[in-house]
N, C-alpha and C. Protein backbone atom coordinates (compact mmCIF):
# COMPACT_ATOMS: atom_id res chain seq x y z
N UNK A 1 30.89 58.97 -43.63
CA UNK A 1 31.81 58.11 -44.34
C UNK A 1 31.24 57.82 -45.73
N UNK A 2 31.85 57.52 -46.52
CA UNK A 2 31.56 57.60 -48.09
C UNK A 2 31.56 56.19 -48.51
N UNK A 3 30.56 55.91 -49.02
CA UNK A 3 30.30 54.41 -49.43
C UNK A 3 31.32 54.03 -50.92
N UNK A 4 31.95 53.14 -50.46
CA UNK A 4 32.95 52.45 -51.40
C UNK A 4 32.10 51.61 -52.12
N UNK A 5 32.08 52.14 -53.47
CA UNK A 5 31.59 50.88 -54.89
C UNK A 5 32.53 50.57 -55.28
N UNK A 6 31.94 49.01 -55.90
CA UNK A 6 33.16 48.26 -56.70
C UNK A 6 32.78 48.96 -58.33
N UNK A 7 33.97 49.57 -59.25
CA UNK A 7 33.70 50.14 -60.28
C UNK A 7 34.35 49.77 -61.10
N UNK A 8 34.99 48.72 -60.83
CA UNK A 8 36.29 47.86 -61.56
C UNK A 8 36.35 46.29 -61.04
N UNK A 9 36.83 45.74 -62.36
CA UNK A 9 37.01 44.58 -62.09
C UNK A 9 38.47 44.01 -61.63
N UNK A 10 38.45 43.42 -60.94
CA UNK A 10 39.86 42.90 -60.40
C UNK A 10 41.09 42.55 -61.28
N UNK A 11 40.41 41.54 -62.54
CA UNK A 11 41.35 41.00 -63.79
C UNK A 11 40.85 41.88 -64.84
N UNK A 12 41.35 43.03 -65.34
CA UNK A 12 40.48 43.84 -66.37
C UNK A 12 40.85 43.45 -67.90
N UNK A 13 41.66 42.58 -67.79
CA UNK A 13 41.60 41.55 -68.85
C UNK A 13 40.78 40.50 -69.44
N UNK A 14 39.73 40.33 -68.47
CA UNK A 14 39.42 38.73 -68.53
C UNK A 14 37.70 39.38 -69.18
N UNK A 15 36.99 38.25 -70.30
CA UNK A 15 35.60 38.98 -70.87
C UNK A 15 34.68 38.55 -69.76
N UNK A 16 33.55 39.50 -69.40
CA UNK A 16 32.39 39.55 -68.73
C UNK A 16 31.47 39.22 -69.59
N UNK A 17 30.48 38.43 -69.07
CA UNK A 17 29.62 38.08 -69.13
C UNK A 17 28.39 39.04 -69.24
N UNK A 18 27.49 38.96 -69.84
CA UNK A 18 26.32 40.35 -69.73
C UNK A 18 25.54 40.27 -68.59
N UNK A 19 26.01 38.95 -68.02
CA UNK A 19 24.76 38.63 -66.36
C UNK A 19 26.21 38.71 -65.72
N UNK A 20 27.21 38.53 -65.45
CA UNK A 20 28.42 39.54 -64.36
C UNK A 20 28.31 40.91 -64.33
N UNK A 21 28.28 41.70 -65.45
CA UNK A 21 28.09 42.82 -65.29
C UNK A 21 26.46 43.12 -64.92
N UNK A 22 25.94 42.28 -65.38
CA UNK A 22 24.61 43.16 -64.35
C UNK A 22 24.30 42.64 -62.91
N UNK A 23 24.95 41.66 -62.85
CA UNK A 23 25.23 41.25 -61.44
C UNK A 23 25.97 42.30 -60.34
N UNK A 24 26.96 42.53 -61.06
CA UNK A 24 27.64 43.70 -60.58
C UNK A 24 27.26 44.90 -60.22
N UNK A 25 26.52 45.49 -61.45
CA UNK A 25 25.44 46.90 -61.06
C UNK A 25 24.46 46.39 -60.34
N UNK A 26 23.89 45.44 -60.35
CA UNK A 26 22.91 45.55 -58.69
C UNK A 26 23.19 45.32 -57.62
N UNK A 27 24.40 44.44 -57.47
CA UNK A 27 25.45 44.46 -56.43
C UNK A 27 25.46 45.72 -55.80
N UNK A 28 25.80 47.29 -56.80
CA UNK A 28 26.27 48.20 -56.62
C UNK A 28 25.09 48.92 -56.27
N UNK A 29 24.83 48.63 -57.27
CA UNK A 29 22.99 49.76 -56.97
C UNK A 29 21.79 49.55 -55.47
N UNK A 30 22.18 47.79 -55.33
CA UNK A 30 21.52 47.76 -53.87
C UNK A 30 22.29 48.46 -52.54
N UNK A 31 23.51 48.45 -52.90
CA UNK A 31 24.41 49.14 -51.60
C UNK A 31 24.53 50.28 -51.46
N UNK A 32 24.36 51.23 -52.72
CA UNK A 32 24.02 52.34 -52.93
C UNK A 32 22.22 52.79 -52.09
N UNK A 33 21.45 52.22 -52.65
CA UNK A 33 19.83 52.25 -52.22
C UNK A 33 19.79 51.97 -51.18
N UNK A 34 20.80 51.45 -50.15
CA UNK A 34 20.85 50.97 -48.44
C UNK A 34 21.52 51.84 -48.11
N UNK A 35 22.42 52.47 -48.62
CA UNK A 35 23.03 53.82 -48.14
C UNK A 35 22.47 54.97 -48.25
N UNK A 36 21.15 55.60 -49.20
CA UNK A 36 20.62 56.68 -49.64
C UNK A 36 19.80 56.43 -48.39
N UNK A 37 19.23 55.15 -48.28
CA UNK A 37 17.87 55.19 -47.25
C UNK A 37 18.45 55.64 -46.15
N UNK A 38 19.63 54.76 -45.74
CA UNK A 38 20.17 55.24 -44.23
C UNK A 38 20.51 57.22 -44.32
N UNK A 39 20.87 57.30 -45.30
CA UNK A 39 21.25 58.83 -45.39
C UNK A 39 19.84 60.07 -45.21
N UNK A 40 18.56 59.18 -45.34
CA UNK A 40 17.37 59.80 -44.87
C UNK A 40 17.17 60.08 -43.70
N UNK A 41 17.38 58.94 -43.03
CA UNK A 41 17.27 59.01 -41.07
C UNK A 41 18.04 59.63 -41.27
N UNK A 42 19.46 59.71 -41.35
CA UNK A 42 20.67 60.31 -40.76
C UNK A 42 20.04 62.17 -41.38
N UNK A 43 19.49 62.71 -42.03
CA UNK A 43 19.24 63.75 -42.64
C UNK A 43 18.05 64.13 -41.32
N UNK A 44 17.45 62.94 -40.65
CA UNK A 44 16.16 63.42 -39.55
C UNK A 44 14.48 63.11 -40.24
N UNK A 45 15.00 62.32 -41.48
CA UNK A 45 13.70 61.92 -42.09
C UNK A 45 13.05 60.73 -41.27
N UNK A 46 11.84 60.78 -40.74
CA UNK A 46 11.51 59.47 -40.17
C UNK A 46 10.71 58.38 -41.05
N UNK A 47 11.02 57.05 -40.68
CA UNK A 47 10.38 55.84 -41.33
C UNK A 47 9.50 55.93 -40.42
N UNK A 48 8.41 55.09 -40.60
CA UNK A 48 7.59 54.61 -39.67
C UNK A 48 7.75 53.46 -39.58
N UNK A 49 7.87 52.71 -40.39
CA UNK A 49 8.66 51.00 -40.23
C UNK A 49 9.54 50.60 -41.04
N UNK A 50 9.83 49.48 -41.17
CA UNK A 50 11.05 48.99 -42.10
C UNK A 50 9.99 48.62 -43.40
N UNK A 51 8.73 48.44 -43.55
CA UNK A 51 7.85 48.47 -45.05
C UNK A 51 8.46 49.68 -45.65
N UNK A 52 8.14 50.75 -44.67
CA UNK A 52 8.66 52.24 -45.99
C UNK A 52 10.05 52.18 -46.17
N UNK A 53 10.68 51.70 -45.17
CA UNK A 53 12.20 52.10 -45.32
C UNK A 53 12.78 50.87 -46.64
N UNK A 54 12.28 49.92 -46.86
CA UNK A 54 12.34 49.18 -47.69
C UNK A 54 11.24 49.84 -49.53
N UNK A 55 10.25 50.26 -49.12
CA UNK A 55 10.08 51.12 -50.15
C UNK A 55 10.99 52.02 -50.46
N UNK A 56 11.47 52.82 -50.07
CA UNK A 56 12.48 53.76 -50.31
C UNK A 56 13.28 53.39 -51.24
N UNK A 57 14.13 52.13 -50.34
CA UNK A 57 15.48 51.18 -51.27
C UNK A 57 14.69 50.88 -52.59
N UNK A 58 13.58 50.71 -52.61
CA UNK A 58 12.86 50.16 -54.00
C UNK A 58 12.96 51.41 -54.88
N UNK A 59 12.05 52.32 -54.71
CA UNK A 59 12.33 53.41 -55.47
C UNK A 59 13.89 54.17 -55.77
N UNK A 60 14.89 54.05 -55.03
CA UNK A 60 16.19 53.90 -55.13
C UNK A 60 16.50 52.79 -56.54
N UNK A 61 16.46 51.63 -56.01
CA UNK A 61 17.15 50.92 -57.36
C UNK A 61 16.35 50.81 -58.71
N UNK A 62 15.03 51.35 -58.33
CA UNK A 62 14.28 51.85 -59.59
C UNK A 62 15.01 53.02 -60.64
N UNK A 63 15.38 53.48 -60.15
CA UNK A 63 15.63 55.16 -60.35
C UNK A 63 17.13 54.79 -61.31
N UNK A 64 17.75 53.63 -60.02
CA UNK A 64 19.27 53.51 -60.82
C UNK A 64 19.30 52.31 -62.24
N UNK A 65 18.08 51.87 -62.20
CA UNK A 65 18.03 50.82 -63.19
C UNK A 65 17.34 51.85 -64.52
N UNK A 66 16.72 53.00 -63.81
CA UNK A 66 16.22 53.85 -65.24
C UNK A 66 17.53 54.08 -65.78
N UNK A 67 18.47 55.02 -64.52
CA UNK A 67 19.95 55.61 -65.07
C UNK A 67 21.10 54.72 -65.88
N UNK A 68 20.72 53.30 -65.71
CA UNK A 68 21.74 52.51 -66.24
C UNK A 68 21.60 52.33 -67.73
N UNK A 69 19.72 52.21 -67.99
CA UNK A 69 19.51 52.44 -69.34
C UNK A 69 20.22 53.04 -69.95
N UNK A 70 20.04 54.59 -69.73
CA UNK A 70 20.29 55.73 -70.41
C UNK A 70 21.65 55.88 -70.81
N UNK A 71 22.35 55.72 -69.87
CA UNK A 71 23.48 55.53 -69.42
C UNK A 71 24.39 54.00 -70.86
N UNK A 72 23.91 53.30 -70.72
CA UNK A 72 24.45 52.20 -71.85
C UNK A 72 23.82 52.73 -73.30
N UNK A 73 22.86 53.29 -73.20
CA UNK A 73 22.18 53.71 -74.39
C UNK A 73 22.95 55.20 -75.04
N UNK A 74 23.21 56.03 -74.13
CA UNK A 74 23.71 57.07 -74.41
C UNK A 74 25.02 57.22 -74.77
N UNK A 75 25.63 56.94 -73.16
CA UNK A 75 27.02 57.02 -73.73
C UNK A 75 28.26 55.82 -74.01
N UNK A 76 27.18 54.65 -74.05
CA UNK A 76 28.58 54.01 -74.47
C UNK A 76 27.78 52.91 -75.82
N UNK A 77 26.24 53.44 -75.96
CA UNK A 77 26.02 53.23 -77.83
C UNK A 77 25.65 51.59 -77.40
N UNK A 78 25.07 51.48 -76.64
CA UNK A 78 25.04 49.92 -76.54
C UNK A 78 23.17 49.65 -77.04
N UNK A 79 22.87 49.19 -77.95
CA UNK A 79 21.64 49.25 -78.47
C UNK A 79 21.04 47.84 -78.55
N UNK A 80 19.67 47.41 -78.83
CA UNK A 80 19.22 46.76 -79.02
C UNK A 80 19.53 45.14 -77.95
N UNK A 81 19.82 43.89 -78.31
CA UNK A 81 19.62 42.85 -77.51
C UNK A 81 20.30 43.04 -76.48
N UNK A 82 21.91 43.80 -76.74
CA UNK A 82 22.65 44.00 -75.57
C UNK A 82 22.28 44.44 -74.09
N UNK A 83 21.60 45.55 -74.80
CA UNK A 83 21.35 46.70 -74.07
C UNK A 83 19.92 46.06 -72.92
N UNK A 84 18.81 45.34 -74.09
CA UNK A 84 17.96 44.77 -73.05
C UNK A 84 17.94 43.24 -72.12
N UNK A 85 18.73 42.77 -72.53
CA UNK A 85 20.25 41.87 -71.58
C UNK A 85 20.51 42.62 -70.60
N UNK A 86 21.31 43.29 -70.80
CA UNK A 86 22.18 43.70 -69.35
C UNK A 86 20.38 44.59 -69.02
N UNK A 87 19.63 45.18 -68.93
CA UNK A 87 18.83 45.84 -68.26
C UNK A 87 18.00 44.57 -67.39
N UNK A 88 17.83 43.34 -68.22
CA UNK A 88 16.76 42.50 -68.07
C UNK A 88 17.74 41.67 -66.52
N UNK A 89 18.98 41.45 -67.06
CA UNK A 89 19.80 40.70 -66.49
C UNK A 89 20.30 42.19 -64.49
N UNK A 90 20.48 42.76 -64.71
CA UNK A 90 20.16 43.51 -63.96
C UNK A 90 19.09 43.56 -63.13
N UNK A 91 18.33 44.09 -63.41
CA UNK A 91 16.59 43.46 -62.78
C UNK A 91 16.55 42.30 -62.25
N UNK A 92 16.69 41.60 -62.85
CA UNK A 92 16.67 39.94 -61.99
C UNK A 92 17.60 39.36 -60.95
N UNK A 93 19.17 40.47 -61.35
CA UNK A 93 19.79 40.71 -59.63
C UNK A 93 18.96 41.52 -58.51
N UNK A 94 19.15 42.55 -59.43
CA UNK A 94 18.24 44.10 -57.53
C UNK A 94 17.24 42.60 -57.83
N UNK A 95 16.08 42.29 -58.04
CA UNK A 95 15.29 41.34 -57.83
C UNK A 95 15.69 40.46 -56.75
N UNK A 96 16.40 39.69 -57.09
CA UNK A 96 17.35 38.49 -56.02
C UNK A 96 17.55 38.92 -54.62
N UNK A 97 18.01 40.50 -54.23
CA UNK A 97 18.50 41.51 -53.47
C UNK A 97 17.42 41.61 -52.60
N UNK A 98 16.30 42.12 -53.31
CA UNK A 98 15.05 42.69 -52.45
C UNK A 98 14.44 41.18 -51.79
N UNK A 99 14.54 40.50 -52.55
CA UNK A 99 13.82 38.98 -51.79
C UNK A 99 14.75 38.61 -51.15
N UNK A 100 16.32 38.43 -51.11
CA UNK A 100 17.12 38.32 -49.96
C UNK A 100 16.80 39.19 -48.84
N UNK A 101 16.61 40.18 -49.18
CA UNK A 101 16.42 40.81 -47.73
C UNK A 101 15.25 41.32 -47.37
N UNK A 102 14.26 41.22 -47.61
CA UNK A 102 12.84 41.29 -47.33
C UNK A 102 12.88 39.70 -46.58
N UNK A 103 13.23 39.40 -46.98
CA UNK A 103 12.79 37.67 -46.50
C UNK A 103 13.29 38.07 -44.92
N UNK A 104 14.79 38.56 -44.65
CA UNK A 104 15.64 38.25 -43.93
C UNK A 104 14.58 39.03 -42.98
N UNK A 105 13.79 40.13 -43.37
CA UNK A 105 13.30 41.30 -41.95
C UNK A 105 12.10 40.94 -42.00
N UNK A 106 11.11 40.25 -42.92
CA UNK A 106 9.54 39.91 -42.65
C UNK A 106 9.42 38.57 -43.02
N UNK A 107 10.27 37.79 -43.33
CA UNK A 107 9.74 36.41 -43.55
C UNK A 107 9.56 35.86 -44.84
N UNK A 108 9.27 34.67 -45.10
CA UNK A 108 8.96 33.92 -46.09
C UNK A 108 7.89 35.31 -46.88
N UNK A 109 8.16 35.16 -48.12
CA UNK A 109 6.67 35.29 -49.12
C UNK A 109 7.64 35.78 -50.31
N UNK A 110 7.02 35.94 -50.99
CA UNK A 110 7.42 36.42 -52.84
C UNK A 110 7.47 38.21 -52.29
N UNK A 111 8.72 38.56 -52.71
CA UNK A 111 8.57 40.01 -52.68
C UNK A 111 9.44 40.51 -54.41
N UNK A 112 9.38 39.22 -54.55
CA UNK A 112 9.86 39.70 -56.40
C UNK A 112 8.83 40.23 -57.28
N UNK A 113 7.57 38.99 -56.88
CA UNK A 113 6.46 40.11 -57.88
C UNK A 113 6.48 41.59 -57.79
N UNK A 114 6.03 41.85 -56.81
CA UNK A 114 5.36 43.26 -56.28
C UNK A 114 6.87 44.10 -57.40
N UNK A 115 7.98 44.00 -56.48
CA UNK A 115 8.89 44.96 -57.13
C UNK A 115 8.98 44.53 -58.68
N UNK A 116 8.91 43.54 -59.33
CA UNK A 116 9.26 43.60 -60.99
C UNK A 116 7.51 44.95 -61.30
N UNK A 117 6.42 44.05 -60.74
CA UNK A 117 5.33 45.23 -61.17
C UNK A 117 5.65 46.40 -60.89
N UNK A 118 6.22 47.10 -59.91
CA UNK A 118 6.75 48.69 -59.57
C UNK A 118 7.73 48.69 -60.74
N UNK A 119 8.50 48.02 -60.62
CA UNK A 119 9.18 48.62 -61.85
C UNK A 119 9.21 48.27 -63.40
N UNK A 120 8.28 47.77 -63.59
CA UNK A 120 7.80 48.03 -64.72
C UNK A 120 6.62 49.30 -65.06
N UNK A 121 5.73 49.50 -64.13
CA UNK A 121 5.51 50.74 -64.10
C UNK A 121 6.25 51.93 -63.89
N UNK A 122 7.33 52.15 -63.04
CA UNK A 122 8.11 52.84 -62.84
C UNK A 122 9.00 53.12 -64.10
N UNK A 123 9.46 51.96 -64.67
CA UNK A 123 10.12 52.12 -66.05
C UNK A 123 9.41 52.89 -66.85
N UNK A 124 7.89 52.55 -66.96
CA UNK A 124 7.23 53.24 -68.10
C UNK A 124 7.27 54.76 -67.89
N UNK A 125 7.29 55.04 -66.78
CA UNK A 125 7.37 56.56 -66.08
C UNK A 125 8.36 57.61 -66.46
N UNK A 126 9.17 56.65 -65.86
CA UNK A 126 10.45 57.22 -66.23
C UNK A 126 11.00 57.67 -67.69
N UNK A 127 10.56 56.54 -68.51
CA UNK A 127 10.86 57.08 -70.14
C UNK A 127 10.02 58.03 -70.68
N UNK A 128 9.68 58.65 -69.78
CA UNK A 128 9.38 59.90 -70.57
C UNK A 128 9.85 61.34 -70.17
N UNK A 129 10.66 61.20 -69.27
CA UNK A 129 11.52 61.89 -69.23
C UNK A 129 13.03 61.97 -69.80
N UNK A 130 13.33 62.87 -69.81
CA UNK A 130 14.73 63.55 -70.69
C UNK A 130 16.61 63.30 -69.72
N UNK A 131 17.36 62.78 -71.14
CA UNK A 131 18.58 62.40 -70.16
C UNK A 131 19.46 63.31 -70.84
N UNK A 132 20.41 63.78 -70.19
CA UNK A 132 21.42 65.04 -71.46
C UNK A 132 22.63 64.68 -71.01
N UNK A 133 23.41 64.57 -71.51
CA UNK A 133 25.01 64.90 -71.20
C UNK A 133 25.59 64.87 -69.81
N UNK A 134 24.67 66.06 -69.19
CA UNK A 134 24.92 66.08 -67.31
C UNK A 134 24.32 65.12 -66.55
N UNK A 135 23.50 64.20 -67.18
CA UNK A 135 22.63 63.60 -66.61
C UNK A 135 21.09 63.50 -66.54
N UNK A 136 20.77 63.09 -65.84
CA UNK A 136 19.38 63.06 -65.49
C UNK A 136 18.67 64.59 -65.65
N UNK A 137 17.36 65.12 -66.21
CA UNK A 137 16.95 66.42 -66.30
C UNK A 137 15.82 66.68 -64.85
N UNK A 138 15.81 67.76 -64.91
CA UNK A 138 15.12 68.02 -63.47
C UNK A 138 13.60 67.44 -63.46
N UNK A 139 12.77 66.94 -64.59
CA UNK A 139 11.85 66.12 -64.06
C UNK A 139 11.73 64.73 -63.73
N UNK A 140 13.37 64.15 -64.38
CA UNK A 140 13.78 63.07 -64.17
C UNK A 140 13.60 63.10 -62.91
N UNK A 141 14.90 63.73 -62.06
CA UNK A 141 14.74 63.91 -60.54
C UNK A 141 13.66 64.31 -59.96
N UNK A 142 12.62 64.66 -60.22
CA UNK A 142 11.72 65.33 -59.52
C UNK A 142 11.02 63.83 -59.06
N UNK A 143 11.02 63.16 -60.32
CA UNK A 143 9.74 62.12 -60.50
C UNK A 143 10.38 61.53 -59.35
N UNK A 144 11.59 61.07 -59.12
CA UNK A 144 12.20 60.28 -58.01
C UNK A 144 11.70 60.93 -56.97
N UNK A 145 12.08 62.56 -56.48
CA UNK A 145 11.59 63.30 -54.93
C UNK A 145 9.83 62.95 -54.64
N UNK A 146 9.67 62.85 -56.13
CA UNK A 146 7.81 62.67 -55.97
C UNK A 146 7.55 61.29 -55.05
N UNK A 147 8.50 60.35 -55.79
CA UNK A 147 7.50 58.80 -55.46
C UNK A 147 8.15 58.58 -53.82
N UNK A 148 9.49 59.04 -53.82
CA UNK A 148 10.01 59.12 -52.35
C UNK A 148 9.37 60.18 -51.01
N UNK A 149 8.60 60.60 -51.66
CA UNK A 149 7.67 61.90 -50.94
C UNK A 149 6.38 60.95 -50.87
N UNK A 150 6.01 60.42 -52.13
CA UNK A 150 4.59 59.41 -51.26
C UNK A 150 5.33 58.39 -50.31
N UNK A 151 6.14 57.83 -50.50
CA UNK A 151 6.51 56.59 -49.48
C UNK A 151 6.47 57.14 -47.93
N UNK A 152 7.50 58.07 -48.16
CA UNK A 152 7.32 58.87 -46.68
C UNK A 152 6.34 59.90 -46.23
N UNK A 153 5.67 60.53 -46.55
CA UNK A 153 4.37 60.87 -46.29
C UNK A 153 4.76 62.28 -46.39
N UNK A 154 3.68 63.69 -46.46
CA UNK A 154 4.12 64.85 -46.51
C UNK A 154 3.67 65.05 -44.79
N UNK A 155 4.00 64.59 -43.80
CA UNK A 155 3.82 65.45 -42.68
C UNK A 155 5.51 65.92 -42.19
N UNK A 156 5.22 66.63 -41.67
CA UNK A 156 5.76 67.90 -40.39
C UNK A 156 7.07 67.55 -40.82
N UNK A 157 7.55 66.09 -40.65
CA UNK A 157 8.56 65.47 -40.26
C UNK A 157 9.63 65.21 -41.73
N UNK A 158 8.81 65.03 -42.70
CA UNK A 158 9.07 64.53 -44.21
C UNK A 158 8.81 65.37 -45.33
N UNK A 159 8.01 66.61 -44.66
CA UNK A 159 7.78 67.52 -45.45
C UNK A 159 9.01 67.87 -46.92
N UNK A 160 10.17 68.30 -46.35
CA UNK A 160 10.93 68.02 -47.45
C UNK A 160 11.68 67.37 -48.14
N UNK A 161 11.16 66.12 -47.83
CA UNK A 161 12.34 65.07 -48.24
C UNK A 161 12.46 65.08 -49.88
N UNK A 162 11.79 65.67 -50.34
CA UNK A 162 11.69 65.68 -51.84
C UNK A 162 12.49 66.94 -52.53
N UNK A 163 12.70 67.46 -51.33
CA UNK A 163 14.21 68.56 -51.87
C UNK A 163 15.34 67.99 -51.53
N UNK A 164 15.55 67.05 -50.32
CA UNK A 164 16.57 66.34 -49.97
C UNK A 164 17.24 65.49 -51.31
N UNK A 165 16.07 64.83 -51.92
CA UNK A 165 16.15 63.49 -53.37
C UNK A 165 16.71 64.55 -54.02
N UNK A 166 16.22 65.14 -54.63
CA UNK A 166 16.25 66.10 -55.69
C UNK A 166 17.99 66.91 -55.88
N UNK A 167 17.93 67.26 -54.67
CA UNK A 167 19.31 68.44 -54.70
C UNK A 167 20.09 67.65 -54.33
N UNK A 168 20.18 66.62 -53.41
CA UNK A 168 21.32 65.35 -53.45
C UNK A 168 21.48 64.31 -53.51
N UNK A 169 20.70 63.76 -52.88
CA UNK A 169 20.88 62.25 -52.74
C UNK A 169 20.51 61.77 -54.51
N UNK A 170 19.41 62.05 -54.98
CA UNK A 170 19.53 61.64 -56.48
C UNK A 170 20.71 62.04 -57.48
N UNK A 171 21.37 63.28 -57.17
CA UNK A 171 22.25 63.64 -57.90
C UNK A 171 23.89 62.52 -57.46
N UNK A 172 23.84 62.29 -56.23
CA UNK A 172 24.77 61.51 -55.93
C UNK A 172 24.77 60.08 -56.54
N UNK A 173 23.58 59.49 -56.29
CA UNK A 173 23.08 58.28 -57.20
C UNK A 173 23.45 58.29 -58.60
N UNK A 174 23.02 59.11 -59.06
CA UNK A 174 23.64 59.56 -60.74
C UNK A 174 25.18 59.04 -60.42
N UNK A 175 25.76 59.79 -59.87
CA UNK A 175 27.40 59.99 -60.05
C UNK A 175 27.85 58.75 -59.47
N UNK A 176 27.33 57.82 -58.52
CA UNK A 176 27.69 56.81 -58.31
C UNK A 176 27.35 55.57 -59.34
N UNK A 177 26.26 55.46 -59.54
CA UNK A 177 26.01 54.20 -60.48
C UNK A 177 26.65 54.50 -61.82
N UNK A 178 26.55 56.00 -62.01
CA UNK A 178 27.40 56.51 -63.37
C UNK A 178 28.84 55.62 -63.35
N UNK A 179 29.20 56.16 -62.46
CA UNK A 179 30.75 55.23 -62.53
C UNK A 179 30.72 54.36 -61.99
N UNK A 180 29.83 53.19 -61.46
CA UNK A 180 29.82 51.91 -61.80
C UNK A 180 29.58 51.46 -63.36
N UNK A 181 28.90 51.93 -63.54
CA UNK A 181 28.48 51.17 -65.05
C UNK A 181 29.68 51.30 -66.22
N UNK A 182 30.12 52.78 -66.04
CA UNK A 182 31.22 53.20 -67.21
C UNK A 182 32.26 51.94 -66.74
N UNK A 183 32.61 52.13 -65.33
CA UNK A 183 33.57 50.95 -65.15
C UNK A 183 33.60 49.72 -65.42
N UNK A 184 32.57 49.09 -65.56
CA UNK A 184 32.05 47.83 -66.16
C UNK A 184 32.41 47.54 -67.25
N UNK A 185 32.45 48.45 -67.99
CA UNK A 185 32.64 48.60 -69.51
C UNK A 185 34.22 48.80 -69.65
N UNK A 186 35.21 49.21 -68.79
CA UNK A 186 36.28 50.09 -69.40
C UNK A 186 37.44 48.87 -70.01
């Protein structure tokens, strides 16, 4: 079954806010990153616990918070305060997301630090790779099959999950958050 995003706003009249719309893309981007993970098991990838399977979702909305950059930067010209608004304002939703539900499966503790530090390293990572027209370039994606290949480990079982990222599930991510974000904007 195909995961329904919201890619539109209900009143497409009415002005958004730069924290609605990034409210919105992490809205989108966490339901997306809970659907890629589940689409791992369902592929025969094994977790070993809900820590990795929750890493996963992390490196997931990492990946879509690189694409959203690029994505406002590229094609719809959105530069400077805007642009690091809605990225900043974004972040601090998936943020909200991961401590909602980390809390809900292990309990009380801060799980916002840890992920703003991943992805701020992860950010730095990521910009140095190349975005074109079609999207994301193949070391873009790779870097994603890479960090989703340490989470899940290279044995027997996970061996290829980094062709799995690569040839779909990242390319799907693209095309989904892609048209969340354009929609945000329209």
């Amino acid at each position: 079954m195909a995961l329904r995003i919201k890619a539109h706003w209900h009143d497409e009249d009415a002005e958004r806010s730069i924290d609605e719309i990034g409210s919105a893309i992490a809205f989108n981007a966490w339901r997306i990153a809970k659907e890629k993970a589940i689409n791992l098991h369902g592929e025969d990838f094994i977790y070993e616990d809900d820590h990795q399977r929750f890493a996963v979702m992390i490196e997931y909305l990492i990946f879509q918070l690189a694409l959203v950059d690029r994505i406002v930067t590229e094609r719809l010209e959105i530069e400077g305060d805007h642009r690091r608004d809605l990225i900043m304002k974004s972040a601090k939703h998936m943020s909200k997301h991961v401590q909602d539900n980390m809390a809900d499966i292990f309990g009380a503790g801060d799980y916002i630090q840890p992920f703003i530090a991943k992805l701020n390293q992860r950010g730095a990572e990521y910009s140095d790779f190349n975005f074109t027209d079609e999207g994301p370039t193949y070391p873009f994606m790779r870097h994603l099959g890479y960090e989703i290949q340490q989470v899940m480990g290279a044995g027997q079982e996970n061996r290829w999950v980094i062709d799995q990222v690569m040839d779909k599930d990242g390319i799907d991510i693209y095309n989904q958050i892609s048209r969340v974000v354009m929609g945000m904007f329209e």
